[in-house]
C-alpha atoms as a PDB file:
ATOM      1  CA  UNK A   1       0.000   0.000   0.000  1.00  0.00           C
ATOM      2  CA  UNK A   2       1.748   3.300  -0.790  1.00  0.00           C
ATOM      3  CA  UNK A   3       1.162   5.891   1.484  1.00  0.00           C
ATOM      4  CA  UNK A   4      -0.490   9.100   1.095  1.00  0.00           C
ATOM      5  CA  UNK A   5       2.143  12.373   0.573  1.00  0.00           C
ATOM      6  CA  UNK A   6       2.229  15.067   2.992  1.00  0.00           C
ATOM      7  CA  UNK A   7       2.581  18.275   2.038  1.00  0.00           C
ATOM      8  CA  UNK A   8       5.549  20.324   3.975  1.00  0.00           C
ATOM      9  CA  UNK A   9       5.400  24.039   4.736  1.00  0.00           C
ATOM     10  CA  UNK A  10       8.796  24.762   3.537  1.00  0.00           C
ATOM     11  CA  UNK A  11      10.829  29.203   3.947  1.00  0.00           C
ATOM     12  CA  UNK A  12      13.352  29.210   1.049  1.00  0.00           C
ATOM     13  CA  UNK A  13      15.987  31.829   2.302  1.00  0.00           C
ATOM     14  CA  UNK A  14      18.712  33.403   0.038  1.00  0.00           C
ATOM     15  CA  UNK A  15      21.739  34.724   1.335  1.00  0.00           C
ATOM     16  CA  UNK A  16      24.047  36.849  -0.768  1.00  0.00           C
ATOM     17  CA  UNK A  17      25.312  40.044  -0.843  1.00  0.00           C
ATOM     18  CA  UNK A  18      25.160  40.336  -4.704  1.00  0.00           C
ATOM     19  CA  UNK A  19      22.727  39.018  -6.090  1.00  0.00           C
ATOM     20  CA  UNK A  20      18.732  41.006  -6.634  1.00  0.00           C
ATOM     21  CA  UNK A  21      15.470  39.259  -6.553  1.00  0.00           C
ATOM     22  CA  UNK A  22      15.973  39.444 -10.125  1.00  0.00           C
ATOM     23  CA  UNK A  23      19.202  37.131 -10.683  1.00  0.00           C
ATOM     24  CA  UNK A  24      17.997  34.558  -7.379  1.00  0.00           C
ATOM     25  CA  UNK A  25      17.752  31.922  -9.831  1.00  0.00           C
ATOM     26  CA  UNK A  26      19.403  29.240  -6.422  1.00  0.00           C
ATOM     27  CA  UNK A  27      16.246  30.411  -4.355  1.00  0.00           C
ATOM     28  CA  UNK A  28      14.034  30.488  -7.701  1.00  0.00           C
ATOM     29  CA  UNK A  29      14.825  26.865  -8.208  1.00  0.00           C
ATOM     30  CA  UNK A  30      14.247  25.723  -4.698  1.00  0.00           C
ATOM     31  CA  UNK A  31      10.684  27.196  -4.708  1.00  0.00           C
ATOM     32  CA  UNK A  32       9.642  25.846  -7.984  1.00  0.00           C
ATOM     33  CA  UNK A  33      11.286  22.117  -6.983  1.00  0.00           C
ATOM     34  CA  UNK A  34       9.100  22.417  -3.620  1.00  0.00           C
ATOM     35  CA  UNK A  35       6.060  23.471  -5.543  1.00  0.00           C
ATOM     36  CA  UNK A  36       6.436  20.945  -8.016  1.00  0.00           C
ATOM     37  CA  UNK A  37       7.052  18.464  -5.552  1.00  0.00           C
ATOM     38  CA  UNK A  38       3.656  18.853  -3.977  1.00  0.00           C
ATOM     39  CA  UNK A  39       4.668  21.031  -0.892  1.00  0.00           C
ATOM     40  CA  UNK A  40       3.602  24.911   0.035  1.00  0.00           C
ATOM     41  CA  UNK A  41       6.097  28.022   0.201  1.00  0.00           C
ATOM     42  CA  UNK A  42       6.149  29.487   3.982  1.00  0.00           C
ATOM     43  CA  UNK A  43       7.902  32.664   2.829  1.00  0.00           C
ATOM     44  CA  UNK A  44      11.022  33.381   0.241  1.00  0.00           C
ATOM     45  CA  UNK A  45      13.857  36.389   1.289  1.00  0.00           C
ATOM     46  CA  UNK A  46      16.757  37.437   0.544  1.00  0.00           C
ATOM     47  CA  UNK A  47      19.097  38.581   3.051  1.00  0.00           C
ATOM     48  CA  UNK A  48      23.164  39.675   2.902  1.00  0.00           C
ATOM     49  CA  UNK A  49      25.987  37.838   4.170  1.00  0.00           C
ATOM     50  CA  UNK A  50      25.037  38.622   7.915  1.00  0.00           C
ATOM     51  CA  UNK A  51      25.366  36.171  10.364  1.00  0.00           C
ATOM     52  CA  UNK A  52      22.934  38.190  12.829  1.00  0.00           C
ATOM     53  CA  UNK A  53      20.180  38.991   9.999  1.00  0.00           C
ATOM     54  CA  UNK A  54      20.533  34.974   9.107  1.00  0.00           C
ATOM     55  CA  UNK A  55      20.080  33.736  12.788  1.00  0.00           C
ATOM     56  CA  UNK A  56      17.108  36.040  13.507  1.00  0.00           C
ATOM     57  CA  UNK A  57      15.205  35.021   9.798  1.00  0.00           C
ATOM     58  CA  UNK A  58      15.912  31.268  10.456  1.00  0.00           C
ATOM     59  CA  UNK A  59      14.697  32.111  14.246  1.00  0.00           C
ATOM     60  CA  UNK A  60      11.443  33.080  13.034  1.00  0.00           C
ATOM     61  CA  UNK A  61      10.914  30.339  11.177  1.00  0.00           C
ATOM     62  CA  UNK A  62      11.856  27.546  13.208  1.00  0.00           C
ATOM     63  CA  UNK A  63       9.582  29.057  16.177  1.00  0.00           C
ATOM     64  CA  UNK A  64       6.819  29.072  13.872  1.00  0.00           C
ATOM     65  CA  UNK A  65       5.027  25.709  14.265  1.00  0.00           C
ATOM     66  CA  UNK A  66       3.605  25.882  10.428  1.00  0.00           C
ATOM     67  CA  UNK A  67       7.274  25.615   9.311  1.00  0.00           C
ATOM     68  CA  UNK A  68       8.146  22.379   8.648  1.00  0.00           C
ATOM     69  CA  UNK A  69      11.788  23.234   7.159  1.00  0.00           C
ATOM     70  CA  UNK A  70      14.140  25.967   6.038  1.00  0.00           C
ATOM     71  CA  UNK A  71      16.593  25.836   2.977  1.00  0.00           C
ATOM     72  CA  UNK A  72      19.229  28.263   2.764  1.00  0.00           C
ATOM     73  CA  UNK A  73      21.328  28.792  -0.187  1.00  0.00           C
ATOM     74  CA  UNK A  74      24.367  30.915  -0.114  1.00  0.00           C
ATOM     75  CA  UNK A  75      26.929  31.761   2.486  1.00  0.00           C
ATOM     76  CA  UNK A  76      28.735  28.470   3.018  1.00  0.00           C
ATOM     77  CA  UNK A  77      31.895  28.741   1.268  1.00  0.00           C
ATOM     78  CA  UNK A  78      34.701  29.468   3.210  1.00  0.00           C
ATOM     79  CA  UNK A  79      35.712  33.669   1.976  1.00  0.00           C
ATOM     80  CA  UNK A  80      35.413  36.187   5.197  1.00  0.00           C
ATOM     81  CA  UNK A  81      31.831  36.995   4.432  1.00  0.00           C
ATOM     82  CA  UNK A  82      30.644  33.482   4.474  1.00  0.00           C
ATOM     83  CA  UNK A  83      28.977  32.527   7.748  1.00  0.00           C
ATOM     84  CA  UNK A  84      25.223  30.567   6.882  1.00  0.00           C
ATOM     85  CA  UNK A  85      26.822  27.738   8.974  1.00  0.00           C
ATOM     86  CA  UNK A  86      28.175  30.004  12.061  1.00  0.00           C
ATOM     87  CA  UNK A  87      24.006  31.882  12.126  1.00  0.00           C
ATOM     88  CA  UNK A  88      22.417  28.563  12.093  1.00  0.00           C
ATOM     89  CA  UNK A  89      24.624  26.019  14.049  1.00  0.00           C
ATOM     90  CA  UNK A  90      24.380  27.373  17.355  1.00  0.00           C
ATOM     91  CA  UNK A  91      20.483  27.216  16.535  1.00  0.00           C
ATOM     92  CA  UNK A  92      20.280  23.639  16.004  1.00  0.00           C
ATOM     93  CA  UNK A  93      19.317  20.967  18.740  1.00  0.00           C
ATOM     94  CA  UNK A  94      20.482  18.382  16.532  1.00  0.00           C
ATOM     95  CA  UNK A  95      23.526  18.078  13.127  1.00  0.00           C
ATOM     96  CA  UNK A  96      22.494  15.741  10.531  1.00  0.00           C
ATOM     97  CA  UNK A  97      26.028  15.406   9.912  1.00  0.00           C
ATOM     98  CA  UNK A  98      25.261  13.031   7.174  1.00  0.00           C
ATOM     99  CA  UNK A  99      23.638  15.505   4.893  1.00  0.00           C
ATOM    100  CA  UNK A 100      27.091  17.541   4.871  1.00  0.00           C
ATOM    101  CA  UNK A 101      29.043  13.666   3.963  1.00  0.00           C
ATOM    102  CA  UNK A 102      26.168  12.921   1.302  1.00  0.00           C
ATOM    103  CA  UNK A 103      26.173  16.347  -0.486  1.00  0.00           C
ATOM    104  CA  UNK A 104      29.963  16.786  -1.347  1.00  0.00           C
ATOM    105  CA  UNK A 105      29.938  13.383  -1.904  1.00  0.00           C
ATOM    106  CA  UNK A 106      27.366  13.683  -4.653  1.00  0.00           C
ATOM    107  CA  UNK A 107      29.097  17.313  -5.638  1.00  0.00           C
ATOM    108  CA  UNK A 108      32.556  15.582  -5.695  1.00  0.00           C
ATOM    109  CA  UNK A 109      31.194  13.708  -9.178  1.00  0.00           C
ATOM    110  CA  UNK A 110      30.840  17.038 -10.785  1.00  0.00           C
ATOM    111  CA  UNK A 111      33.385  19.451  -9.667  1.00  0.00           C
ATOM    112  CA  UNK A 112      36.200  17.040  -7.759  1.00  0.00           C
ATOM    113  CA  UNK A 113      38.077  18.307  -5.151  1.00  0.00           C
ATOM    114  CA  UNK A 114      36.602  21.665  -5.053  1.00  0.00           C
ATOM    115  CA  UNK A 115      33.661  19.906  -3.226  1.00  0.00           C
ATOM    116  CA  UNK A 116      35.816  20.623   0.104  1.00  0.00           C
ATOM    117  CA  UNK A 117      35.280  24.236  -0.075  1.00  0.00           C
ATOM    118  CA  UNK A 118      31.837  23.385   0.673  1.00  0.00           C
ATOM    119  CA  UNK A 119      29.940  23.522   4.386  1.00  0.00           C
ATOM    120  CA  UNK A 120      26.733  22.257   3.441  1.00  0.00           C
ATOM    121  CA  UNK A 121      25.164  21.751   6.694  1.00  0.00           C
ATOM    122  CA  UNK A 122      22.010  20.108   7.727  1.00  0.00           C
ATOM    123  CA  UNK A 123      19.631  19.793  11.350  1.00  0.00           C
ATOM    124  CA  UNK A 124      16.889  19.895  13.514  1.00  0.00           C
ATOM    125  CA  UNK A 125      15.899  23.143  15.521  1.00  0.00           C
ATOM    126  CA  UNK A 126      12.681  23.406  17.337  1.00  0.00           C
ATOM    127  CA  UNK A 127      10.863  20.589  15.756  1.00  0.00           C
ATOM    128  CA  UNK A 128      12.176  22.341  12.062  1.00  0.00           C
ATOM    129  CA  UNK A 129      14.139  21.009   9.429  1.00  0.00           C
ATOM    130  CA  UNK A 130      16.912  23.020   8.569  1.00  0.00           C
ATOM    131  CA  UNK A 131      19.385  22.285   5.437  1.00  0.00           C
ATOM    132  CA  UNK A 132      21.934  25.036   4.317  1.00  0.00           C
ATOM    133  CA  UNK A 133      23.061  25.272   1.045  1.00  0.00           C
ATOM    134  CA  UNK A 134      25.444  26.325  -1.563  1.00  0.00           C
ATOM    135  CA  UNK A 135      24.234  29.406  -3.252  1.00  0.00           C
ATOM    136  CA  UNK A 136      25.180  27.865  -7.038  1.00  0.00           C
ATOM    137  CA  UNK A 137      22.085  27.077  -9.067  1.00  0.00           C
ATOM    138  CA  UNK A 138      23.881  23.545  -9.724  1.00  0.00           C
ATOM    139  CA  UNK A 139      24.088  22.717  -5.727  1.00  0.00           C
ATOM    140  CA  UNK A 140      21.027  23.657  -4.971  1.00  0.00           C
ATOM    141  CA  UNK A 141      19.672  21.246  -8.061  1.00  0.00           C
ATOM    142  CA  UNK A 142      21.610  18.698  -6.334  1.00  0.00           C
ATOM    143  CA  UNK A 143      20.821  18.900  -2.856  1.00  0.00           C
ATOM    144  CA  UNK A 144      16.975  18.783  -3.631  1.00  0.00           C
ATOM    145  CA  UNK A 145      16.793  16.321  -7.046  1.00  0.00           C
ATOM    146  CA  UNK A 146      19.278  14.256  -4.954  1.00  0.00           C
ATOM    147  CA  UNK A 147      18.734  14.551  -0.799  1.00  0.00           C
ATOM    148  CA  UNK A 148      15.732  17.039   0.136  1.00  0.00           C
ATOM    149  CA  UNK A 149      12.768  15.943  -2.064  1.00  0.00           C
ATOM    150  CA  UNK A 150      13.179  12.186  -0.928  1.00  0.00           C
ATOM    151  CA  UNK A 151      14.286  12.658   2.587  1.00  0.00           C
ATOM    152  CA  UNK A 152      10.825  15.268   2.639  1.00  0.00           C
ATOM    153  CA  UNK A 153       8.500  13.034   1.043  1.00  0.00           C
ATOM    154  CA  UNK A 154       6.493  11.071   3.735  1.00  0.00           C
ATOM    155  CA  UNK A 155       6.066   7.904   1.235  1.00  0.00           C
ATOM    156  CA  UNK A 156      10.209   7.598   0.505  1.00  0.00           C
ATOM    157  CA  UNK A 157      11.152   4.133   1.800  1.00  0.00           C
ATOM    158  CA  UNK A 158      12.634   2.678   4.003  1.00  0.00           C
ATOM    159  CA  UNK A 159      12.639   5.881   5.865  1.00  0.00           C
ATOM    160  CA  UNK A 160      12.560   9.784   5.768  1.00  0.00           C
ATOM    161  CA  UNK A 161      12.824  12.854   7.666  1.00  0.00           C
ATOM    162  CA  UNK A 162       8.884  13.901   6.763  1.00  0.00           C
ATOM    163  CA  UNK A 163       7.615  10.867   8.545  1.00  0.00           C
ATOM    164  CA  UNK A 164       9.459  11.921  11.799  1.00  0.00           C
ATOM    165  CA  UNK A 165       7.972  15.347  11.961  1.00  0.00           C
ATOM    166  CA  UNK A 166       5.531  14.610  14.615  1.00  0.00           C
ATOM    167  CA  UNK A 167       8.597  12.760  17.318  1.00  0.00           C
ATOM    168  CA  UNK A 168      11.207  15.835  16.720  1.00  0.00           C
ATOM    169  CA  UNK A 169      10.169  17.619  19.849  1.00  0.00           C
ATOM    170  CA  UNK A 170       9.786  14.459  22.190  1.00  0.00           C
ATOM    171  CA  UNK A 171      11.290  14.708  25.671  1.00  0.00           C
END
């Protein structure tokens, strides 16, 4: 019997100190692979390389029950004004450390060893999914046609991060 798809309440946020609304095509594609995938848009912004601005967008989100997950693109390289993973670490009750392993795995087929400059990061905070991103057009393609959509679809087998929704704020 195949189960019956739940639809997420997913924030897209895009961090970048460079890029308009205009040329967002990293946050662009994650809201039309949500849509398409069957799940709702909380809210889309665009915010600079800030780690203070980051923390407090992402701390909106994840004390918003609705919100069922975050993804950030941008800000995870490792250049002075990257710091995604410094604003939304010290938020985060739990590291899915494997998303990080997975994702440069994955990366590593198409752009080798430059797959280490990446700190795609991945957890739970307050009962929300949270998955940080590479701001290229390509990661973000990768991370959800390859990762996000599965691990956020309730019906993916043998398991998946949707279906655990309702035990992430057990004590």
């Amino acid at each position: 019997m195949l189960e019956t798809f739940t639809p997420l309440t997913i924030a897209v946020l895009t961090v970048s100190d460079t890029r308009t609304e205009a040329e967002d095509q990293s946050g662009a594609l994650l809201v039309e692979r949500l849509l398409e995938s069957g799940h709702r848009l909380a809210e889309k912004k665009r915010l600079p390389d800030d780690i203070y601005r980051i923390r407090a967008a992402v701390s909106v989100w994840i004390a918003d029950p609705a919100v069922h997950a975050v993804i950030s693109t941008g800000g995870t390289g490792v250049t002075g004004r990257d710091g995604t993973p410094e604003a939304v670490r010290p938020l985060l009750d739990k590291v899915l450390d494997g998303f990080g392993e997975v994702f440069r795995m994955l990366s590593y087929q198409d752009i080798k060893t430059s797959t280490v400059q990446s700190r795609a990061l991945a957890g739970v905070a307050n009962g929300t999914y949270i998955f940080c991103l590479p701001g290229s057009s390509g990661a973000c393609r990768l991370a959800w046609d390859s990762l996000i959509r599965e691990q956020l679809d309730s019906r993916t087998r043998p398991c998946n991060l949707a279906q655990l929704l309702p035990r992430l704020l057990e004590k």
